[in-house]
N, C-alpha and C. Protein backbone atom coordinates (compact mmCIF):
# COMPACT_ATOMS: atom_id res chain seq x y z
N UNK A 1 1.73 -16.38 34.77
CA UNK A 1 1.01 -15.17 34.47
C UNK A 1 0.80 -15.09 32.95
N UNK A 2 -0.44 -14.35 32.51
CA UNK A 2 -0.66 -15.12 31.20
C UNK A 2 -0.26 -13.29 30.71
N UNK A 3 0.45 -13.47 29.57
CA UNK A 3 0.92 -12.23 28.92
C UNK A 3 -0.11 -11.51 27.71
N UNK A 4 -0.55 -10.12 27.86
CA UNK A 4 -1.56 -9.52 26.77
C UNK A 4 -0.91 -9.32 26.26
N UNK A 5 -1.29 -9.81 24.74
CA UNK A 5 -1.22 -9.69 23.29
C UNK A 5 -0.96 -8.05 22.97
N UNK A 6 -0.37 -7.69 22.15
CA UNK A 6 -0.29 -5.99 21.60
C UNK A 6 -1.37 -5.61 20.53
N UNK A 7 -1.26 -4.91 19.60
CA UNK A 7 -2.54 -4.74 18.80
C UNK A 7 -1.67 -5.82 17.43
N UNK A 8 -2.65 -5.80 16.31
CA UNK A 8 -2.91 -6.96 15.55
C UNK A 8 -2.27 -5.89 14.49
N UNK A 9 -2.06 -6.39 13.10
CA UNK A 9 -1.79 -5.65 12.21
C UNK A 9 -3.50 -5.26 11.40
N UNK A 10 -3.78 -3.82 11.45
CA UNK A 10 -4.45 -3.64 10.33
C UNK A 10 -4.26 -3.24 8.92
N UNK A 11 -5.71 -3.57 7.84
CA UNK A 11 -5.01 -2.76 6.67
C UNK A 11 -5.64 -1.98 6.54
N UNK A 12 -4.73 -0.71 5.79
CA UNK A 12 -5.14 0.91 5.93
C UNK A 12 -5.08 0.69 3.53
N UNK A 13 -5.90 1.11 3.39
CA UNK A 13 -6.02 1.36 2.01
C UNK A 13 -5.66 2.54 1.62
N UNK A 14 -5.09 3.14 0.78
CA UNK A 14 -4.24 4.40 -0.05
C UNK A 14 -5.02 4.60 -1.41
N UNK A 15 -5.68 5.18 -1.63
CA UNK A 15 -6.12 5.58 -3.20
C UNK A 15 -5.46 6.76 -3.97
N UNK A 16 -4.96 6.71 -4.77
CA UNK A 16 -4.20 7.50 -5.92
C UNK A 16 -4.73 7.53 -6.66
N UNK A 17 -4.17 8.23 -7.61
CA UNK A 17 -4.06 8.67 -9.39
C UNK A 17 -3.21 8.43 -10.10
N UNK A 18 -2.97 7.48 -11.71
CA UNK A 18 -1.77 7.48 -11.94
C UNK A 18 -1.84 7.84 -13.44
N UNK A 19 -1.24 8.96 -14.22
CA UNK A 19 -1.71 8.95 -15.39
C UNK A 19 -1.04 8.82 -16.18
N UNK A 20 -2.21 8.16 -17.43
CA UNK A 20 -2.16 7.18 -18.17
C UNK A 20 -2.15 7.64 -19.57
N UNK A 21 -1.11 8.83 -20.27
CA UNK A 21 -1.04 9.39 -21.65
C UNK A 21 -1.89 10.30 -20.85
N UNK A 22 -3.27 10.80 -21.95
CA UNK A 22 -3.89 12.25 -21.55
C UNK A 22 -5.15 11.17 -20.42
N UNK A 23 -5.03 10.30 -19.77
CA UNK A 23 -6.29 10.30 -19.09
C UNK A 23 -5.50 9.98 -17.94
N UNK A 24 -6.36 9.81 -16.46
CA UNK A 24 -5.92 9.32 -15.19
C UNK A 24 -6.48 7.73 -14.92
N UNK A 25 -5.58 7.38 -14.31
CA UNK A 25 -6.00 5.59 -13.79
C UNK A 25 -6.40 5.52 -12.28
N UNK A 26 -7.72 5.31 -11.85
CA UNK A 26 -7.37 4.97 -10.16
C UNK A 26 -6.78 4.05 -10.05
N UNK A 27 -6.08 3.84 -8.92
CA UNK A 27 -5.14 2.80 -8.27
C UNK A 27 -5.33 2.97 -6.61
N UNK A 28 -4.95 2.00 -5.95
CA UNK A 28 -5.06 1.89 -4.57
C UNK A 28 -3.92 0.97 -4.09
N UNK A 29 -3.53 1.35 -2.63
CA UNK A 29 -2.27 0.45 -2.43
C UNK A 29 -2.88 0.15 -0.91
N UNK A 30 -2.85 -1.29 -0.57
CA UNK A 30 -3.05 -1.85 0.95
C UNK A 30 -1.96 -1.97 1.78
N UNK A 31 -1.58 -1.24 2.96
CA UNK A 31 -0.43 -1.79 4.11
C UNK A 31 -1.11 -2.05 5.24
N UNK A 32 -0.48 -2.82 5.37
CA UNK A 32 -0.75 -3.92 6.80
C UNK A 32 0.14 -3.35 8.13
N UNK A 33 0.09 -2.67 8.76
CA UNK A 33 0.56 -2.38 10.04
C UNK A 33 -0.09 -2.34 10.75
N UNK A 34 0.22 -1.73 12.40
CA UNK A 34 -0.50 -1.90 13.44
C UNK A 34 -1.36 -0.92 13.66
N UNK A 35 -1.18 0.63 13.06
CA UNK A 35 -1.54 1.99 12.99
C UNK A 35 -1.64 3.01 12.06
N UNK A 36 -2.50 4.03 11.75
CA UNK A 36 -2.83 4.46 10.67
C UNK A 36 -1.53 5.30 10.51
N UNK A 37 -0.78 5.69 11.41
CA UNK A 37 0.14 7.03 11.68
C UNK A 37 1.92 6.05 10.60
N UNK A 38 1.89 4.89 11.34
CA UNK A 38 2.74 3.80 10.88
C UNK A 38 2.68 3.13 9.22
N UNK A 39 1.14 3.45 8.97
CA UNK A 39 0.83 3.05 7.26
C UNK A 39 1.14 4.57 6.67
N UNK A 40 1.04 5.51 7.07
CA UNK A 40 1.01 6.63 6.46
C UNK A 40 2.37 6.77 5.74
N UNK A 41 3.15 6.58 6.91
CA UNK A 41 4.68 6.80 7.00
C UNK A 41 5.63 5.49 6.07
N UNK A 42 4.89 4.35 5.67
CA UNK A 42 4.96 3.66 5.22
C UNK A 42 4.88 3.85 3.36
N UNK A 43 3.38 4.07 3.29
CA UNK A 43 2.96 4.65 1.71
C UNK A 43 4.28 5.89 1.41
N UNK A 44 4.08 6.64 2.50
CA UNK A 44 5.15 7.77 1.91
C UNK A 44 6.70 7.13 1.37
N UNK A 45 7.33 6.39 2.21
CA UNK A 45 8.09 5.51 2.31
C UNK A 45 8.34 5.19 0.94
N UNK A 46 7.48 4.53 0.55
CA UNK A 46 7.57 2.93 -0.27
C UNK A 46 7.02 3.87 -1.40
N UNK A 47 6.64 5.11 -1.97
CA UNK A 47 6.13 6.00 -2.96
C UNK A 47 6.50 5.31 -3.96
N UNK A 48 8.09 5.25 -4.25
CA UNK A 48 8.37 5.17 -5.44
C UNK A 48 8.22 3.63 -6.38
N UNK A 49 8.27 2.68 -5.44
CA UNK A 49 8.14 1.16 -5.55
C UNK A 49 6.86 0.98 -5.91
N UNK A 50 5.72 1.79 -5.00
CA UNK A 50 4.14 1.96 -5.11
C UNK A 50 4.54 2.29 -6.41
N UNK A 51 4.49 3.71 -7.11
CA UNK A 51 4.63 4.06 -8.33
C UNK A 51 4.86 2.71 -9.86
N UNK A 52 5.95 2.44 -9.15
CA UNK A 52 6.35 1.39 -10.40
C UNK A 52 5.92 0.49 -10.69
N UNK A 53 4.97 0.15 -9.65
CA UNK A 53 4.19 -0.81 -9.83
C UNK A 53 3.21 -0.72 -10.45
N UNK A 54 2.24 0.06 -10.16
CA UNK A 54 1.02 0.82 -10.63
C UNK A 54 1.46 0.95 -12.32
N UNK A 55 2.93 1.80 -12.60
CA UNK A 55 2.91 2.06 -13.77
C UNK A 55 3.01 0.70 -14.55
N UNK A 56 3.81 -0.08 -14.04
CA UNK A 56 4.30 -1.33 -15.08
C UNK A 56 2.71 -2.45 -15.25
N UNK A 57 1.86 -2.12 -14.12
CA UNK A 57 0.85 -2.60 -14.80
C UNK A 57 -0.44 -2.06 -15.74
N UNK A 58 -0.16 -0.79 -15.79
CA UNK A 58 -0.52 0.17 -16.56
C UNK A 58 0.31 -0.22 -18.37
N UNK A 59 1.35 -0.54 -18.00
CA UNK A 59 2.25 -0.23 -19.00
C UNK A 59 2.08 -1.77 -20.11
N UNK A 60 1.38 -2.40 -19.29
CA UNK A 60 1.38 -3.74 -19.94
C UNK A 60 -0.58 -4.14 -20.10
N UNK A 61 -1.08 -2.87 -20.14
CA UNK A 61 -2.52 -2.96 -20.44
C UNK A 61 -3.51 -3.62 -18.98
N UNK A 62 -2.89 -4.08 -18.10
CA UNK A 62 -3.71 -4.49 -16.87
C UNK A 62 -4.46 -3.73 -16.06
N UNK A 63 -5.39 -3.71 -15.33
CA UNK A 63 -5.69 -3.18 -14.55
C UNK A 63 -5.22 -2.82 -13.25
N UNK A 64 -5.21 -1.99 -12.51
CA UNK A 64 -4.37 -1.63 -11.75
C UNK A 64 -4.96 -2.00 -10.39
N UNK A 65 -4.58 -3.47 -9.70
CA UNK A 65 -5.80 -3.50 -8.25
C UNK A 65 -5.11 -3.31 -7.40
N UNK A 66 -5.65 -3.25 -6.35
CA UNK A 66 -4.92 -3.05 -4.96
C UNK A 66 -3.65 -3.69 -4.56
N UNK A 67 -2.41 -3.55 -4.42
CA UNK A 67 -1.28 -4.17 -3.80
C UNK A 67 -1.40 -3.90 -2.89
N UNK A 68 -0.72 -5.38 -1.82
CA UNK A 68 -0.61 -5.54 -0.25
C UNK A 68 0.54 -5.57 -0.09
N UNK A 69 1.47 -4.16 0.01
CA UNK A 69 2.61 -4.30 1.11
C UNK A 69 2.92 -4.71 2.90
N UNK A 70 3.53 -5.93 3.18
CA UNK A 70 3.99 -6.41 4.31
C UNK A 70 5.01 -5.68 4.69
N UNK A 71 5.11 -5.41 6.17
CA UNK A 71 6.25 -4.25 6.39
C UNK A 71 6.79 -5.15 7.23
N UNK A 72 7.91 -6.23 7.06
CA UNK A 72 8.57 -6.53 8.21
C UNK A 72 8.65 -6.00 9.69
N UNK A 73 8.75 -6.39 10.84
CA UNK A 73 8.63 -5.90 12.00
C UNK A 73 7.51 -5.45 12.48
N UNK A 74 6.52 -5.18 11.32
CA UNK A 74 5.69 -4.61 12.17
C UNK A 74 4.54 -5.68 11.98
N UNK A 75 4.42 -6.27 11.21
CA UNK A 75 3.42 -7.22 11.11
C UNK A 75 3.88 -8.44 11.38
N UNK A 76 2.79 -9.08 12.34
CA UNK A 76 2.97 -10.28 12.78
C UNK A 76 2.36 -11.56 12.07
């Protein structure tokens, strides 16, 4: 008997604000899970890691692009 597959991981994109002295920086963060309800809970999650990231490349003059967090377990 041939076994159906579950759903796939999608990526759900996050856009923020991160500011930068007196101005704001956009930033965006990508998670890969199976569901928007599961990335949500995820970004909230992972806030502060998101944050530090964003800032330390802020902090070193870079531009700030999209990071792809992998969430163990849930992505295949």
């Amino acid at each position: 008997m041939r076994r159906e597959d579950g759903p796939t991981a999608t990526g759900y994109t996050f856009h923020f604000q991160i500011s930068d002295g007196n101005s704001r920086k956009a930033c965006s963060a990508k998670v890969q899970v199976r569901n928007a309800d599961d990335a949500s809970i995820i970004f909230r999650l992972d806030w502060p890691a998101i944050e530090a990231m964003a800032r330390a490349n802020l902090a070193v003059g870079a531009d700030v692009r999209p990071s792809t967090l992998i969430v163990p377990g849930l992505v295949e």
